[in-house]
C-alpha atoms as a PDB file:
ATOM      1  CA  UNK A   1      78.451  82.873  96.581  1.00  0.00           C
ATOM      2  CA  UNK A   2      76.915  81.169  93.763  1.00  0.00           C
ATOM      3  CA  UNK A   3      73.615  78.579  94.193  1.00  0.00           C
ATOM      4  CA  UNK A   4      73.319  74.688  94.502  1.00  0.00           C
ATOM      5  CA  UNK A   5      70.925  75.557  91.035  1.00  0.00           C
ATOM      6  CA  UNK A   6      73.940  77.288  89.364  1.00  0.00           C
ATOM      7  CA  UNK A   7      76.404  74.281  90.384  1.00  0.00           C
ATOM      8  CA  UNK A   8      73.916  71.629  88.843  1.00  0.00           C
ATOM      9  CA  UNK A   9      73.877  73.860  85.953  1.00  0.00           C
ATOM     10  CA  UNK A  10      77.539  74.319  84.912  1.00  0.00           C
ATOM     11  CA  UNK A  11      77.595  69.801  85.851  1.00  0.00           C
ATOM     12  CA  UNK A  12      74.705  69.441  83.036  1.00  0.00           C
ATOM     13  CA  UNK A  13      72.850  68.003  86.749  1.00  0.00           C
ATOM     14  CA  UNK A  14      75.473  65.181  86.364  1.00  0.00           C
ATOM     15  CA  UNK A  15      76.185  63.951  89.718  1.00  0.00           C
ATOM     16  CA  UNK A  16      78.249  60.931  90.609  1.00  0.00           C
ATOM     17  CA  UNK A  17      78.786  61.331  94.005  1.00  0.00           C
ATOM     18  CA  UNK A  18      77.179  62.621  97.204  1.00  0.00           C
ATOM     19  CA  UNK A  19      78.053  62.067 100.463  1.00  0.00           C
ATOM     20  CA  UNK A  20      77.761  63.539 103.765  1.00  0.00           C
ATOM     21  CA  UNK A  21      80.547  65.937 104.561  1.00  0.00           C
ATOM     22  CA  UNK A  22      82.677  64.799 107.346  1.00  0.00           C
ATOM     23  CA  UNK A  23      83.786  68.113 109.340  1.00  0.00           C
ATOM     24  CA  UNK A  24      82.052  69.977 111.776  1.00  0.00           C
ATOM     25  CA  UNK A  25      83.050  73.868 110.371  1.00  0.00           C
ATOM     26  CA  UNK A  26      80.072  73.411 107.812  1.00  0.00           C
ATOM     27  CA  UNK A  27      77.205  72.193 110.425  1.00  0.00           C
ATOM     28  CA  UNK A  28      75.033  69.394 111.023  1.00  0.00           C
ATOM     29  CA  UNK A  29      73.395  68.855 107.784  1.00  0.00           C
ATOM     30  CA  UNK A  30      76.364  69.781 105.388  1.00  0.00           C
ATOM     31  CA  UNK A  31      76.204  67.309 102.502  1.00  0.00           C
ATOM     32  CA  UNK A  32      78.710  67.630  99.142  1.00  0.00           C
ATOM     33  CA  UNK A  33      78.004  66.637  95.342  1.00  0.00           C
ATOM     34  CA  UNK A  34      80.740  65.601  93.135  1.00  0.00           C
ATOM     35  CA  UNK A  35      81.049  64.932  89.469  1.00  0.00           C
ATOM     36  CA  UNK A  36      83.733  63.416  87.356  1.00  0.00           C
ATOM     37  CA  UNK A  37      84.000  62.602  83.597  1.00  0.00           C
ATOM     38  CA  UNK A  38      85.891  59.743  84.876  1.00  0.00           C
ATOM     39  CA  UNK A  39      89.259  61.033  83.069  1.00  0.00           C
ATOM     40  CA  UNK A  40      92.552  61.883  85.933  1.00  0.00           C
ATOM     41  CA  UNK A  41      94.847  63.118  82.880  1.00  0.00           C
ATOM     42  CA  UNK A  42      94.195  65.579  79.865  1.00  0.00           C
ATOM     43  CA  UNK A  43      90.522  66.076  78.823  1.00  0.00           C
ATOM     44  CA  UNK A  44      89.755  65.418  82.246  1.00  0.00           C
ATOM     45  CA  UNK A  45      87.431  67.199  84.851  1.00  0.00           C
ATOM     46  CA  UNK A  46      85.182  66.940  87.910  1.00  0.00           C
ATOM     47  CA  UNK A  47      83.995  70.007  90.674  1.00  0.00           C
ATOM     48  CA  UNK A  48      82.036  69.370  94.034  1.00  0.00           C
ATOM     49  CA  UNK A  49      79.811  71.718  96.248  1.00  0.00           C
ATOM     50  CA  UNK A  50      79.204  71.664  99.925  1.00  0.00           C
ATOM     51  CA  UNK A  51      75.722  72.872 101.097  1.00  0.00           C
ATOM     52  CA  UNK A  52      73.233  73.063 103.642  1.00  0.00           C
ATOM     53  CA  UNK A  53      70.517  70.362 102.828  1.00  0.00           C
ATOM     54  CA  UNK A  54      68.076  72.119 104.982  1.00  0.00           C
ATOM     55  CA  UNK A  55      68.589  75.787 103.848  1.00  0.00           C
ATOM     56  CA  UNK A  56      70.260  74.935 100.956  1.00  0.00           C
ATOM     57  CA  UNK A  57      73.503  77.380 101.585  1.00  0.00           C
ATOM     58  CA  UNK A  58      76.275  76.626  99.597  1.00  0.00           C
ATOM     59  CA  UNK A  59      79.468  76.577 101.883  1.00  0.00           C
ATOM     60  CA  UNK A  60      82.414  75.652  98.943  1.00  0.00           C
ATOM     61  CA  UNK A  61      82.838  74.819  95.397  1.00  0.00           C
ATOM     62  CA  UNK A  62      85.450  73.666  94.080  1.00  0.00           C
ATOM     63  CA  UNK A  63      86.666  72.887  89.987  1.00  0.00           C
ATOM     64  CA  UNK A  64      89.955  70.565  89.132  1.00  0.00           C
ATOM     65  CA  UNK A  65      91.120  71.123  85.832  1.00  0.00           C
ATOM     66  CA  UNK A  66      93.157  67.536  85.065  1.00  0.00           C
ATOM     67  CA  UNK A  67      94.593  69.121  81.545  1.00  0.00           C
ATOM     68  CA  UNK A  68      96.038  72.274  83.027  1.00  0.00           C
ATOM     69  CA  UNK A  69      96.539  70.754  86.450  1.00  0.00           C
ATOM     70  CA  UNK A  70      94.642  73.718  88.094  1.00  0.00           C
ATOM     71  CA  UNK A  71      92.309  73.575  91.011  1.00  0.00           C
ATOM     72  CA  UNK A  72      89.958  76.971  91.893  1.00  0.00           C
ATOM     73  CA  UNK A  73      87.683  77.235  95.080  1.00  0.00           C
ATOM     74  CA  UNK A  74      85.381  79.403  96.153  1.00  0.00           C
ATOM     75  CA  UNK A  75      84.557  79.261 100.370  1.00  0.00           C
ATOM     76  CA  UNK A  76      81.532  81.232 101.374  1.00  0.00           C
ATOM     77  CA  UNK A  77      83.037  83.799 103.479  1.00  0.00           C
ATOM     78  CA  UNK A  78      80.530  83.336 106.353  1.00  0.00           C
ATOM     79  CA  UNK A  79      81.956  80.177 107.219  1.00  0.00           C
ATOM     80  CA  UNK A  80      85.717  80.645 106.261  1.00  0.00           C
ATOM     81  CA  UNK A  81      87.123  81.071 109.370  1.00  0.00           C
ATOM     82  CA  UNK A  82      85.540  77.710 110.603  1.00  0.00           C
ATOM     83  CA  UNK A  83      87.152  76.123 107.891  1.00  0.00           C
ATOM     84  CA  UNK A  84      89.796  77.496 108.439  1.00  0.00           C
ATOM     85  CA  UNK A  85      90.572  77.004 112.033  1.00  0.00           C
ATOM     86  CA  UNK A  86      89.301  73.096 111.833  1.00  0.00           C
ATOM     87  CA  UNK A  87      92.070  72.398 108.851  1.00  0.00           C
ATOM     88  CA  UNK A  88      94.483  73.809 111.397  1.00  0.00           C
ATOM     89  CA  UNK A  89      93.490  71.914 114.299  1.00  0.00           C
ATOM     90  CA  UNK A  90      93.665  68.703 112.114  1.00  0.00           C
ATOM     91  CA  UNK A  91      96.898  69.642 110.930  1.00  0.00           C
ATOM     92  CA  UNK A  92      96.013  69.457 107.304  1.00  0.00           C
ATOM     93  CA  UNK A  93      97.276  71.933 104.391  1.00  0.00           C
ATOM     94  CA  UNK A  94      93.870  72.666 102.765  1.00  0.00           C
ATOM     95  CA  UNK A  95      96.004  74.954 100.318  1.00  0.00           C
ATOM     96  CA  UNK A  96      96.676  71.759  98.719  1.00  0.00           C
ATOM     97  CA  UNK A  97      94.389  70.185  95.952  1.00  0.00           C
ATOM     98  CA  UNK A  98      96.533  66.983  95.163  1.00  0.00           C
ATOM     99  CA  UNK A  99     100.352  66.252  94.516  1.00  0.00           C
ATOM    100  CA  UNK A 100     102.065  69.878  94.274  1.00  0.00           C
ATOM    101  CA  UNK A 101      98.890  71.747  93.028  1.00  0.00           C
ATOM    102  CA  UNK A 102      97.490  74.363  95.118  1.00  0.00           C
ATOM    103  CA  UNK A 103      94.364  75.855  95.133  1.00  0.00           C
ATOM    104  CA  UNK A 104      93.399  79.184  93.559  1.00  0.00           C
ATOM    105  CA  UNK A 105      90.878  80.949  95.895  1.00  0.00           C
ATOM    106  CA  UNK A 106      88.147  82.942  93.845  1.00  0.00           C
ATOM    107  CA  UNK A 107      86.188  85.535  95.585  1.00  0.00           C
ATOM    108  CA  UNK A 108      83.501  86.792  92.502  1.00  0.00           C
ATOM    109  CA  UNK A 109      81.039  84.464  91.069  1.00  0.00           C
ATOM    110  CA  UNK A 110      81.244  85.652  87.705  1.00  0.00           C
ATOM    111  CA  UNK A 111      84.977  84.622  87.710  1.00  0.00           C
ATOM    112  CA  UNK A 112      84.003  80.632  89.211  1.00  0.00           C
ATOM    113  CA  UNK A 113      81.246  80.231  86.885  1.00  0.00           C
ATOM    114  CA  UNK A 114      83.393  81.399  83.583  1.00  0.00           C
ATOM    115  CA  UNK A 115      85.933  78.691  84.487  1.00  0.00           C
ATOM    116  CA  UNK A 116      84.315  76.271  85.680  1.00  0.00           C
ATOM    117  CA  UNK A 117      81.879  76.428  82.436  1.00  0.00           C
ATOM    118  CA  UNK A 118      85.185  76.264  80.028  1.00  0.00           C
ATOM    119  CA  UNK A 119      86.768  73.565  82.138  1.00  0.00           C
ATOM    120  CA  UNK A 120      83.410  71.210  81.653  1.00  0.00           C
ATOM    121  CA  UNK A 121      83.360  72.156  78.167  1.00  0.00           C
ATOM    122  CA  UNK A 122      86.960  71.622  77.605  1.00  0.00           C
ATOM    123  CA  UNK A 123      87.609  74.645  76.380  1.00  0.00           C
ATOM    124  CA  UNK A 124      90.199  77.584  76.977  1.00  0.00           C
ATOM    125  CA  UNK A 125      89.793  80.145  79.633  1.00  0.00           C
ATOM    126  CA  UNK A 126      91.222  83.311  81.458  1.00  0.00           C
ATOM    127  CA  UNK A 127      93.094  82.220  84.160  1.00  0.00           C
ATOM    128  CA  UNK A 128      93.655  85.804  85.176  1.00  0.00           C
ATOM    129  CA  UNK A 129      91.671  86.208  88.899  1.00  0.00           C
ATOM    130  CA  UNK A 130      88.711  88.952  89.158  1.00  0.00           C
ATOM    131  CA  UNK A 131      88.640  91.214  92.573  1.00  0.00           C
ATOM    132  CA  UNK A 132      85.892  92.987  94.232  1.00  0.00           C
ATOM    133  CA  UNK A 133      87.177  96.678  94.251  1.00  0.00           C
ATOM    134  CA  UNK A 134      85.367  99.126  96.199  1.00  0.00           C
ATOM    135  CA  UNK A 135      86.108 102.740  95.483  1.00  0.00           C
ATOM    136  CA  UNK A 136      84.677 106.442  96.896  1.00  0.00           C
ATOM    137  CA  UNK A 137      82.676 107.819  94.767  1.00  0.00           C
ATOM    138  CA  UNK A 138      85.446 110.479  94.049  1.00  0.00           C
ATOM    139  CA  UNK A 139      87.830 108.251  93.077  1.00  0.00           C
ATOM    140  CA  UNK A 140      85.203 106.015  91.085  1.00  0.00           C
ATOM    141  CA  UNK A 141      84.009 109.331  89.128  1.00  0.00           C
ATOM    142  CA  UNK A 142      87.973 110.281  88.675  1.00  0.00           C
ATOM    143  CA  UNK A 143      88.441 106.305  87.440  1.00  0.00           C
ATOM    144  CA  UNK A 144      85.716 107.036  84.869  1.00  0.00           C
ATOM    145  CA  UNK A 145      86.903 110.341  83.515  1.00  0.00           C
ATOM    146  CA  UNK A 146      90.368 108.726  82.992  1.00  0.00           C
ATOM    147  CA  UNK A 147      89.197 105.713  81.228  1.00  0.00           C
ATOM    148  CA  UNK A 148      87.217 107.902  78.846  1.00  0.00           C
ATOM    149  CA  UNK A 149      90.178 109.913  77.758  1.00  0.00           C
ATOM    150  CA  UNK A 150      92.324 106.884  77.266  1.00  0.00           C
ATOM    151  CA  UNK A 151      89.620 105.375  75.203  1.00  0.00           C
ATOM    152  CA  UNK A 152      89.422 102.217  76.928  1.00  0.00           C
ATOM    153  CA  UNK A 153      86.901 100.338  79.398  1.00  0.00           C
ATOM    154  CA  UNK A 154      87.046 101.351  83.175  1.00  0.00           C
ATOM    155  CA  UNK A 155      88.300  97.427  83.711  1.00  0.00           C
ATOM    156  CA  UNK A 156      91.342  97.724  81.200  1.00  0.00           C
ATOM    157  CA  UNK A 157      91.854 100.730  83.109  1.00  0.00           C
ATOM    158  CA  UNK A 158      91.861  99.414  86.595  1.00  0.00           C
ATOM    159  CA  UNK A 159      94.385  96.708  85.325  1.00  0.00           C
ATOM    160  CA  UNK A 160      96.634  98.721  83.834  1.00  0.00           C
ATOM    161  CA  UNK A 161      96.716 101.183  87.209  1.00  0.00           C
ATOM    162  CA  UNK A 162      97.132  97.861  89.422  1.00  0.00           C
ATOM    163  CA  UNK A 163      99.653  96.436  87.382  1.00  0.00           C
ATOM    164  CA  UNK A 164     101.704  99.629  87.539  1.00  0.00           C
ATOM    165  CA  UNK A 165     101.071  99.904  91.591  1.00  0.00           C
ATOM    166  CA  UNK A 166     102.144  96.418  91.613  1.00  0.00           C
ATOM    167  CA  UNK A 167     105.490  96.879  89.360  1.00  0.00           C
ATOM    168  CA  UNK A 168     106.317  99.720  91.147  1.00  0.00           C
ATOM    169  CA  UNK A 169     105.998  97.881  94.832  1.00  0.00           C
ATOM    170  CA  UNK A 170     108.041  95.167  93.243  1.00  0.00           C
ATOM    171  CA  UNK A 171     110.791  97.391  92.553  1.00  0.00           C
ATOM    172  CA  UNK A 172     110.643  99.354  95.667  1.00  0.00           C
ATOM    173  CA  UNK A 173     111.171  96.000  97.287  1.00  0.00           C
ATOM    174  CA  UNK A 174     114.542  95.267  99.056  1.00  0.00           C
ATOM    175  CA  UNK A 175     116.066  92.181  97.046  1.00  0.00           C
ATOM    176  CA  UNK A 176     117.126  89.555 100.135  1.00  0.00           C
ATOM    177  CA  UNK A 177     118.858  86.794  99.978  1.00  0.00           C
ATOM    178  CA  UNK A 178     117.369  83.867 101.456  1.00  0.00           C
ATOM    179  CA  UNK A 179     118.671  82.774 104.872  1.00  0.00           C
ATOM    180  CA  UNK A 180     118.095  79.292 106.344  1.00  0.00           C
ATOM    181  CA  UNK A 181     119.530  78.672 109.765  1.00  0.00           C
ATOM    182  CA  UNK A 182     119.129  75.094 111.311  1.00  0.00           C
ATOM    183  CA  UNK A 183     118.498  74.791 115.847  1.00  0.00           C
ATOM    184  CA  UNK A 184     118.249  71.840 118.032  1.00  0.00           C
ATOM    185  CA  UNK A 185     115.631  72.061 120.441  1.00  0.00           C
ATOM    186  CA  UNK A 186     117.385  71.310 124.091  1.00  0.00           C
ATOM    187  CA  UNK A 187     116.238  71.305 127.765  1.00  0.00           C
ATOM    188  CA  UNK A 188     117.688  73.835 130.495  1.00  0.00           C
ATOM    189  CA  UNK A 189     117.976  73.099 134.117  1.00  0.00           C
ATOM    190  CA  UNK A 190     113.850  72.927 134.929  1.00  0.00           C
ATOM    191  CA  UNK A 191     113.355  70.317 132.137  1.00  0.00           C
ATOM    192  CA  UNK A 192     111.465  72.667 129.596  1.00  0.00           C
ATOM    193  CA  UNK A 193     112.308  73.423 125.603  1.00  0.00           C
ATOM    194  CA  UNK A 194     113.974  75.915 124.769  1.00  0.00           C
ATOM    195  CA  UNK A 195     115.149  76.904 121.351  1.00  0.00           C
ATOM    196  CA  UNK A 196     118.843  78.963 121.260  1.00  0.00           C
ATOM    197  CA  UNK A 197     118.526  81.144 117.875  1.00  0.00           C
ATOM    198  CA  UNK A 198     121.826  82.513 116.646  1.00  0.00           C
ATOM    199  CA  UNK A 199     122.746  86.343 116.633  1.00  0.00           C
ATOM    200  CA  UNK A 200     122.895  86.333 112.968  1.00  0.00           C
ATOM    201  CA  UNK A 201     119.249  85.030 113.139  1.00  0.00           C
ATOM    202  CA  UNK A 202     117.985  87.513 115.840  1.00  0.00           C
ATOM    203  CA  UNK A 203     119.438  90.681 113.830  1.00  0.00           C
ATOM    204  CA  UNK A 204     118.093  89.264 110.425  1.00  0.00           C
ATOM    205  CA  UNK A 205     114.616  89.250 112.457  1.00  0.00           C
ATOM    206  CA  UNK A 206     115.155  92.562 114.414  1.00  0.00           C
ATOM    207  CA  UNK A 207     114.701  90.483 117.874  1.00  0.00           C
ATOM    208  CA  UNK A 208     116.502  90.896 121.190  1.00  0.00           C
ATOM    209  CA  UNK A 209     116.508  89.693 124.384  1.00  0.00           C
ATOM    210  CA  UNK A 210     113.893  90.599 126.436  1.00  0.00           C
ATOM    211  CA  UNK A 211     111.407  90.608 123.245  1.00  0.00           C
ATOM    212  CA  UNK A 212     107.851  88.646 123.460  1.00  0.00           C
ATOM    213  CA  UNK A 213     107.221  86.335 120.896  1.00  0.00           C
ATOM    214  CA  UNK A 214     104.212  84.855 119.216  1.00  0.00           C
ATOM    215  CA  UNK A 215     104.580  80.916 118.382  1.00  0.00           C
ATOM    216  CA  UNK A 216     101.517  80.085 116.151  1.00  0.00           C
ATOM    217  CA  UNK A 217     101.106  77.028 114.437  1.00  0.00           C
ATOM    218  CA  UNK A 218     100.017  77.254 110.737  1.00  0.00           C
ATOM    219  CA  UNK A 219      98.183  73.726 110.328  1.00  0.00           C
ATOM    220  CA  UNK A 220     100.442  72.241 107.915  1.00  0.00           C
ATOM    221  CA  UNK A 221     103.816  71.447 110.092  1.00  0.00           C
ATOM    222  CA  UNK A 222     105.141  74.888 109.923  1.00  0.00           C
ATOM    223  CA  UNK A 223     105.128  77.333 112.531  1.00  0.00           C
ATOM    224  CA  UNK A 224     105.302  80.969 112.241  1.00  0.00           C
ATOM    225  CA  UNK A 225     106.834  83.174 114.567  1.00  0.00           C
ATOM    226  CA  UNK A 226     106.067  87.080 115.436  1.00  0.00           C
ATOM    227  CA  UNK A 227     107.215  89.339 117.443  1.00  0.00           C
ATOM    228  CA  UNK A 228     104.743  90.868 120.270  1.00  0.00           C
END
């Protein structure tokens, strides 16, 4: 996770905001920094960080790029799940950024601080996402030899072996057509809910009677349903 010292410098230590931070997921003494060029449409930027005033921890980080309309975060992953479960339990979509742009999630510092630097600056940037790979040192040694007789780095390499994994899965994938059925929710003879689903619906989902289901809401209206 990068610093509160990196954050100030990618801003130029330009702040034009601070306030405490208003959920409980981040602490007691969680605080967050904003800074804007004061610009909503093209040319314009602004980012924010969430830390620990006390230890200084950084908790999130966050870049909007206004020109582009893109929006990348980074959520230390110690306190994720607390941030997670408290957007859920206020029934708010924190996937969304503003209007109908979503968040991109970045996991590698290097990959935050290279956009967020060209977004501040105004200028163009990768908007390809860097992973963490971890590999056995077999398969790290065989990555190695492989690059070297292609001739290319070891992270053209990986690309080119994930992008093939990834075509491939692709086309191994079933094409489905999209099915939408529509219930009303009614009341049997005890007064309760219950939801009838269609036969059409239960084969499309493999269910049948007798099967357990998981109901678990996903914090933004929508509910998804699994079965036991």
């Amino acid at each position: 996770m990068i610093t509160l010292k990196q954050w100030l410098e990618l801003v130029d230590y330009r702040i034009t905001e601070g306030n405490n931070y208003m959920w409980n997921c981040y602490g007691d003494y969680a605080h967050i920094l904003s800074t804007w060029n004061g610009v909503h449409g093209a040319g314009g930027y602004s980012s924010d960080i969430t830390f620990c005033t006390k230890t200084q921890t950084v908790f999130e980080t966050c870049v909007y790029d206004y020109t582009n309309q893109r929006a990348y975060r980074m959520i230390n992953p110690d306190y994720e799940d607390a941030h997670t479960s408290e957007a859920r339990a206020r029934a708010i979509d924190m996937s969304v950024a503003w209007d109908s742009v979503r968040y991109v999630d970045l996991d590698v510092d290097e990959d935050f601080v290279e956009k967020a630097t060209a977004i501040v600056a105004g200028q163009a940037y990768d908007t390809r996402v860097m992973m963490n790979l971890t590999l056995d040192s077999d398969v790290e040694l065989a990555v190695y030899r492989n690059a070297h007789e292609l001739d290319i780095t070891v992270n053209e390499y990986m690309e080119r072996a994930l992008k093939e994994l990834f075509d491939k899965h692709q086309k191994d994938m079933p094409t489905l057509d999209k099915q939408v059925w529509t219930v009303d929710v009614q009341q049997d003879a005890n007064g309760d809910a219950v939801i009838q689903f269609p036969e059409d619906a239960l084969k499309a989902a493999g269910w049948q009677e007798g099967d357990t289901i998981d109901w678990k809401t996903n914090g933004d209206g929508s509910y998804t349903l699994t079965k036991v």
